[in-house]
N, C-alpha and C. Protein backbone atom coordinates (compact mmCIF):
# COMPACT_ATOMS: atom_id res chain seq x y z
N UNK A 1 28.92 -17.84 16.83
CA UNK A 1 28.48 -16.88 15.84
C UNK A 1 27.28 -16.14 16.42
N UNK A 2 27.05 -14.72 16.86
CA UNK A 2 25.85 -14.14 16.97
C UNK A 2 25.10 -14.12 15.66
N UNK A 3 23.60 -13.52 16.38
CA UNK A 3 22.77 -13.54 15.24
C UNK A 3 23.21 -11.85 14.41
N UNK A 4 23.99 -11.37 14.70
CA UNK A 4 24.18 -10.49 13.22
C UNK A 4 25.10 -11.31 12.69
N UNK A 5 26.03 -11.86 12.69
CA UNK A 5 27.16 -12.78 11.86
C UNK A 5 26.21 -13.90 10.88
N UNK A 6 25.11 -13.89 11.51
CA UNK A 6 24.44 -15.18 10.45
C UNK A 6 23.89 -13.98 9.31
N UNK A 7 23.67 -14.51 8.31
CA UNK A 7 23.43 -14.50 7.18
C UNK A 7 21.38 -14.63 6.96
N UNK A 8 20.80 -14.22 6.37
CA UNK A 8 19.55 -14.53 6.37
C UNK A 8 19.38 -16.09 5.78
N UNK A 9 20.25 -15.99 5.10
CA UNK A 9 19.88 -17.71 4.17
C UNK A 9 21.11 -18.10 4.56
N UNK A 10 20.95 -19.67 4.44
CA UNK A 10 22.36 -20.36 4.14
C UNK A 10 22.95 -20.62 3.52
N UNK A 11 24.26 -20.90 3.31
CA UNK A 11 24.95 -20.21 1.92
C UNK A 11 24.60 -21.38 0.95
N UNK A 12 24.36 -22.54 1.22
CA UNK A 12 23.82 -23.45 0.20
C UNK A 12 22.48 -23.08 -0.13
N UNK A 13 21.80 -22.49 0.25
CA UNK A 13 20.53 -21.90 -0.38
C UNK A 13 20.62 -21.12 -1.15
N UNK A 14 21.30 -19.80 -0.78
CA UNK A 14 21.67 -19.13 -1.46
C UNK A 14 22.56 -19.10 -2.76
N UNK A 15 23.30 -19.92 -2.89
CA UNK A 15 23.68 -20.36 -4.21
C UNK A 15 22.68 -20.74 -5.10
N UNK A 16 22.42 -22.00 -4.58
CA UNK A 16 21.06 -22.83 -5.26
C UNK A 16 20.09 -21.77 -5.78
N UNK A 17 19.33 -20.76 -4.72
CA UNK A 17 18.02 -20.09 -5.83
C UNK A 17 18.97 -19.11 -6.49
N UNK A 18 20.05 -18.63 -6.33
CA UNK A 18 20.23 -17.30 -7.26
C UNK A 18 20.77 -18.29 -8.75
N UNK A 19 21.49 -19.40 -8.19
CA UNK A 19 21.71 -19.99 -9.83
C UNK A 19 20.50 -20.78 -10.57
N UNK A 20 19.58 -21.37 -9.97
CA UNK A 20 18.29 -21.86 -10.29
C UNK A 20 17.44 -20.07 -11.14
N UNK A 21 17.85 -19.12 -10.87
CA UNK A 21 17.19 -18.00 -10.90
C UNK A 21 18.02 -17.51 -12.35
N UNK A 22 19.45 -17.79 -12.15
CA UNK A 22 20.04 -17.43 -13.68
C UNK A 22 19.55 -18.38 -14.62
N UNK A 23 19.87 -19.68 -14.41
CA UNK A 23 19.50 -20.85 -15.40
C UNK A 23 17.78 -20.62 -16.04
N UNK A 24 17.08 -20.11 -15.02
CA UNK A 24 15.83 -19.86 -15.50
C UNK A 24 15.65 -18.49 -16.20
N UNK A 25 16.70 -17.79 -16.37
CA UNK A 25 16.49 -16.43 -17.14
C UNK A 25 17.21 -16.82 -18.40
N UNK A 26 18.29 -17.72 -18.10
CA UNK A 26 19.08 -18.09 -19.83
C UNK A 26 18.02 -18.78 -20.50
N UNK A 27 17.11 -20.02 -19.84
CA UNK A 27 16.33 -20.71 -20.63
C UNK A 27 15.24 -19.99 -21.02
N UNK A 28 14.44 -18.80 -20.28
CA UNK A 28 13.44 -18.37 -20.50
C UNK A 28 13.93 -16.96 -21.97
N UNK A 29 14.82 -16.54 -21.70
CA UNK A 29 15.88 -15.64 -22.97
C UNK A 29 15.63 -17.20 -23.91
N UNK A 30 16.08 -17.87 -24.10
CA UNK A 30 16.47 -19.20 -24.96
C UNK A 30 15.14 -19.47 -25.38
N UNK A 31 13.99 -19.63 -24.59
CA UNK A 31 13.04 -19.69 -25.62
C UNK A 31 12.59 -19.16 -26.18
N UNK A 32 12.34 -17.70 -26.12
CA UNK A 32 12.03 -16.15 -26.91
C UNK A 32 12.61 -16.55 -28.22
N UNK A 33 14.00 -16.91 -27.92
CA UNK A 33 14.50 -16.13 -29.21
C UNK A 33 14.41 -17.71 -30.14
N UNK A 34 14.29 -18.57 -29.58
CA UNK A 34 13.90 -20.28 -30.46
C UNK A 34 12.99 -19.62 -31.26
N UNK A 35 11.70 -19.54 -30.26
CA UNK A 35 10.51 -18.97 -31.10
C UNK A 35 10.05 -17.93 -31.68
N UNK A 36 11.14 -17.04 -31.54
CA UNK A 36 11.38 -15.89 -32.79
C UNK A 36 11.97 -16.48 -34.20
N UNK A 37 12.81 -17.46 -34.33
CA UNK A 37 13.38 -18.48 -35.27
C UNK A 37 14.67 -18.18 -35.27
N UNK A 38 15.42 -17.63 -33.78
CA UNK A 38 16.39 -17.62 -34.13
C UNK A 38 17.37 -19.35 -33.72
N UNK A 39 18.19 -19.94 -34.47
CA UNK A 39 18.78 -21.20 -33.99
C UNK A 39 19.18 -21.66 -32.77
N UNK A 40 18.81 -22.65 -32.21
CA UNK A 40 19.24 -22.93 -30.92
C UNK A 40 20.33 -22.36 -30.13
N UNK A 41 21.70 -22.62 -31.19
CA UNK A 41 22.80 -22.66 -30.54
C UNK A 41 22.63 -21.38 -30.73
N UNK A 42 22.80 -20.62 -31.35
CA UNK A 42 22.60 -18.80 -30.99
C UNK A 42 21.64 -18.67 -30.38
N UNK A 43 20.85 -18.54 -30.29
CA UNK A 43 19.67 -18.14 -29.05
C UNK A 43 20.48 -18.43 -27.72
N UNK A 44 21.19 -19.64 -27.19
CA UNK A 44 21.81 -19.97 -26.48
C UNK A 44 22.94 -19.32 -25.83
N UNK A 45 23.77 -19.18 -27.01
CA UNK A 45 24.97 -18.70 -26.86
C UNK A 45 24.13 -17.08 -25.74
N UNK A 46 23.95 -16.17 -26.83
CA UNK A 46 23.17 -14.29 -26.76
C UNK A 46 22.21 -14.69 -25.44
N UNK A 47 21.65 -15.41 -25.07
CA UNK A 47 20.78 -15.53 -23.53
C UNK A 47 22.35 -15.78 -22.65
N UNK A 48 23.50 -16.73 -22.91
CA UNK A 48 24.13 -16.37 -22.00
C UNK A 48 24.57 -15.13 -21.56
N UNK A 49 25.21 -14.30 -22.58
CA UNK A 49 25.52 -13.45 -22.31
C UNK A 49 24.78 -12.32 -21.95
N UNK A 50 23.39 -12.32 -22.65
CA UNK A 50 22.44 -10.73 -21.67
C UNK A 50 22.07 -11.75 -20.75
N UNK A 51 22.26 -13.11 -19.88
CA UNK A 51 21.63 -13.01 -18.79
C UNK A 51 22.75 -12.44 -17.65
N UNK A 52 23.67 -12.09 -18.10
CA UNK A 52 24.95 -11.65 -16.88
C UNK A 52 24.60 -10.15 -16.28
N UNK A 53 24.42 -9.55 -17.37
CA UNK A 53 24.19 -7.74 -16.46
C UNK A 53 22.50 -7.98 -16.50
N UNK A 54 21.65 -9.07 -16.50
CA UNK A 54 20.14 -8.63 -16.64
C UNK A 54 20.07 -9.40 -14.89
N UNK A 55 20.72 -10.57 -14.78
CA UNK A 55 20.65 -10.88 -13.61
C UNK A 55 21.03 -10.29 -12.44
N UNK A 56 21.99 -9.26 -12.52
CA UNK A 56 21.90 -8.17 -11.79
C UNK A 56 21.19 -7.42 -11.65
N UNK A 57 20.28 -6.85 -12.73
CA UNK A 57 19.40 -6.23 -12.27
C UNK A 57 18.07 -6.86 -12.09
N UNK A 58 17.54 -8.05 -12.31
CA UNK A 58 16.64 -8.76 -11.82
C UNK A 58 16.35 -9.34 -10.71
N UNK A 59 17.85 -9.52 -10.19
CA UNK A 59 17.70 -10.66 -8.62
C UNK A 59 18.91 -9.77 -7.92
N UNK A 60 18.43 -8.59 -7.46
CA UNK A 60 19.24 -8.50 -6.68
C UNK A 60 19.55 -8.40 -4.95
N UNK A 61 18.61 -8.91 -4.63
CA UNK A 61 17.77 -9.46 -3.40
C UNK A 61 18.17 -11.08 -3.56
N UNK A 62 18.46 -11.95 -4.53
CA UNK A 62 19.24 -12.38 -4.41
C UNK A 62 20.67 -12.90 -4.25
N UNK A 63 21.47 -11.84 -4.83
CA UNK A 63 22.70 -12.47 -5.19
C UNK A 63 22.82 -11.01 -3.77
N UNK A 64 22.37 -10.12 -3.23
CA UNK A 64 22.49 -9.25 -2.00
C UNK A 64 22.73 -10.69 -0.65
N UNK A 65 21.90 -11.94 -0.99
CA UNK A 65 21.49 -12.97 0.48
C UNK A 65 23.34 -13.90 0.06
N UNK A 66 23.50 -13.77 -1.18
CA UNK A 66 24.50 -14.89 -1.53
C UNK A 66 25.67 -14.02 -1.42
N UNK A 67 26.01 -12.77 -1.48
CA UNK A 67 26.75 -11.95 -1.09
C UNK A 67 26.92 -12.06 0.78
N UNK A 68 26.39 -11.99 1.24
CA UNK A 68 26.23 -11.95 2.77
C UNK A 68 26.32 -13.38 3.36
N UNK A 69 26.38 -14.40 2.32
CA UNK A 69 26.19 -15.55 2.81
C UNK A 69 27.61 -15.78 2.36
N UNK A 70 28.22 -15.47 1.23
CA UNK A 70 29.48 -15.59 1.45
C UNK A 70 30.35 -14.95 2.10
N UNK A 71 30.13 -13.71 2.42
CA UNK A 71 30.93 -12.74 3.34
C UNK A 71 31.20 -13.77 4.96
N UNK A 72 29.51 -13.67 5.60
CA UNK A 72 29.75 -15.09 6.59
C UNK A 72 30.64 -16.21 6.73
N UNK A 73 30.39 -16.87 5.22
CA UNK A 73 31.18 -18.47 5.33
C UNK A 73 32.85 -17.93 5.50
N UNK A 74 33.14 -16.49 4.62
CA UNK A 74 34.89 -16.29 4.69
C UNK A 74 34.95 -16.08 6.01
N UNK A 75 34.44 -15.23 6.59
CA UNK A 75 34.78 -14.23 8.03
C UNK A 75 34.86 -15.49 9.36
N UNK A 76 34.12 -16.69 8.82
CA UNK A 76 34.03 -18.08 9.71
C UNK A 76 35.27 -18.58 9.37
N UNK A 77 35.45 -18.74 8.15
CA UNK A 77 36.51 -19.58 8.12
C UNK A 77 38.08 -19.06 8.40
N UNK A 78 38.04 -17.84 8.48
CA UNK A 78 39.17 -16.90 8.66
C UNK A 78 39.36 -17.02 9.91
N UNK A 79 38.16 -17.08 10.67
CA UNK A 79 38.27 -17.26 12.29
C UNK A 79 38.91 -18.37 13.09
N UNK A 80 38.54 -19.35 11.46
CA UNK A 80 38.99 -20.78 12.64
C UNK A 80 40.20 -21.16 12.17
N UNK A 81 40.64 -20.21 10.58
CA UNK A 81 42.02 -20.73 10.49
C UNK A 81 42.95 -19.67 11.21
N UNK A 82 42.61 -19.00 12.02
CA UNK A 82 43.45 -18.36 12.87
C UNK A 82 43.59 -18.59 13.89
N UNK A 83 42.33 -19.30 14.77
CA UNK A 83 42.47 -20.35 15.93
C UNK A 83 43.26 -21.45 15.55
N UNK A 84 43.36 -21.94 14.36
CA UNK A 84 43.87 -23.48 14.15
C UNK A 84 45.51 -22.77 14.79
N UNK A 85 46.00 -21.65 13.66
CA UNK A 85 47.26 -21.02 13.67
C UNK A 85 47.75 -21.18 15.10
N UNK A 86 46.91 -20.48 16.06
CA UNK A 86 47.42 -20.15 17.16
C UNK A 86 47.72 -21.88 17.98
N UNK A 87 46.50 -22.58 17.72
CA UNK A 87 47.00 -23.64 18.19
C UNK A 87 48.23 -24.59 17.94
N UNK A 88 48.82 -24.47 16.90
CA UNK A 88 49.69 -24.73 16.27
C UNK A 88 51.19 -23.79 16.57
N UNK A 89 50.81 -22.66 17.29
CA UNK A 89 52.09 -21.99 17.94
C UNK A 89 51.81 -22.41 19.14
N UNK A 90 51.23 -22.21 19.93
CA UNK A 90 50.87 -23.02 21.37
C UNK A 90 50.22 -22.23 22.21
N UNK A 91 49.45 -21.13 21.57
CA UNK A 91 48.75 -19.85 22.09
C UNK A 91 47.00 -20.69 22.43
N UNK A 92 46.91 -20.05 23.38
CA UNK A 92 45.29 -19.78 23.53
C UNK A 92 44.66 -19.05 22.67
N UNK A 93 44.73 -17.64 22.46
CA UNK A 93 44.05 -17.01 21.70
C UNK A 93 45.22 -16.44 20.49
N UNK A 94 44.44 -16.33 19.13
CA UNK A 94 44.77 -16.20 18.37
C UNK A 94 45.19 -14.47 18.28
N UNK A 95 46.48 -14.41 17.64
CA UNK A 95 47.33 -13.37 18.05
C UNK A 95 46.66 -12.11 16.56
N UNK A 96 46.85 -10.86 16.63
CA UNK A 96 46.64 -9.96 15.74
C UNK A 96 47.43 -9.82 14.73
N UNK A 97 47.81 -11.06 14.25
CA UNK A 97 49.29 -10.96 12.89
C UNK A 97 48.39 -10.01 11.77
């Protein structure tokens, strides 16, 4: 893998803070609206749902590293299941199917 094929983060990082980063925008939505008096389970429910288009626009420097970090992990794994392929026809290098 050259260093443009790597990714800035690793893709287990990158999962980890961008979902550590949603969970902390549903709970931080979730307590607003507790302590506005609205009921748990609704406060709950309405933070899930505005945290979906707010986390886009809040972290998007994150989910940009988890985007690239998954692009990496496919473009790797595409690589080696096409080496596996070829080995499995009896080729050296993996053919342009």
């Amino acid at each position: 893998m050259t260093a443009a094929e790597r990714p800035s983060k690793p893709l287990s990082t990158a999962v980890v803070g961008y979902a550590l980063a949603r969970v902390g925008l549903v709970a931080a939505i979730t307590a607003v609206l507790v302590l506005v008096g609205v009921p748990l389970w609704v406060a709950l429910l309405v933070a899930l749902v505005a945290a979906m288009p707010l986390s886009m626009l809040l972290f998007p420097g994150l989910r940009r590293d988890l985007n690239e970090a998954l692009a990496v992990s496919g473009a790797r794994r595409s690589a080696q299941k096409a080496r596996l392929r070829a080995q499995l026809r009896g080729e050296d290098e993996p053919s342009a199917d």
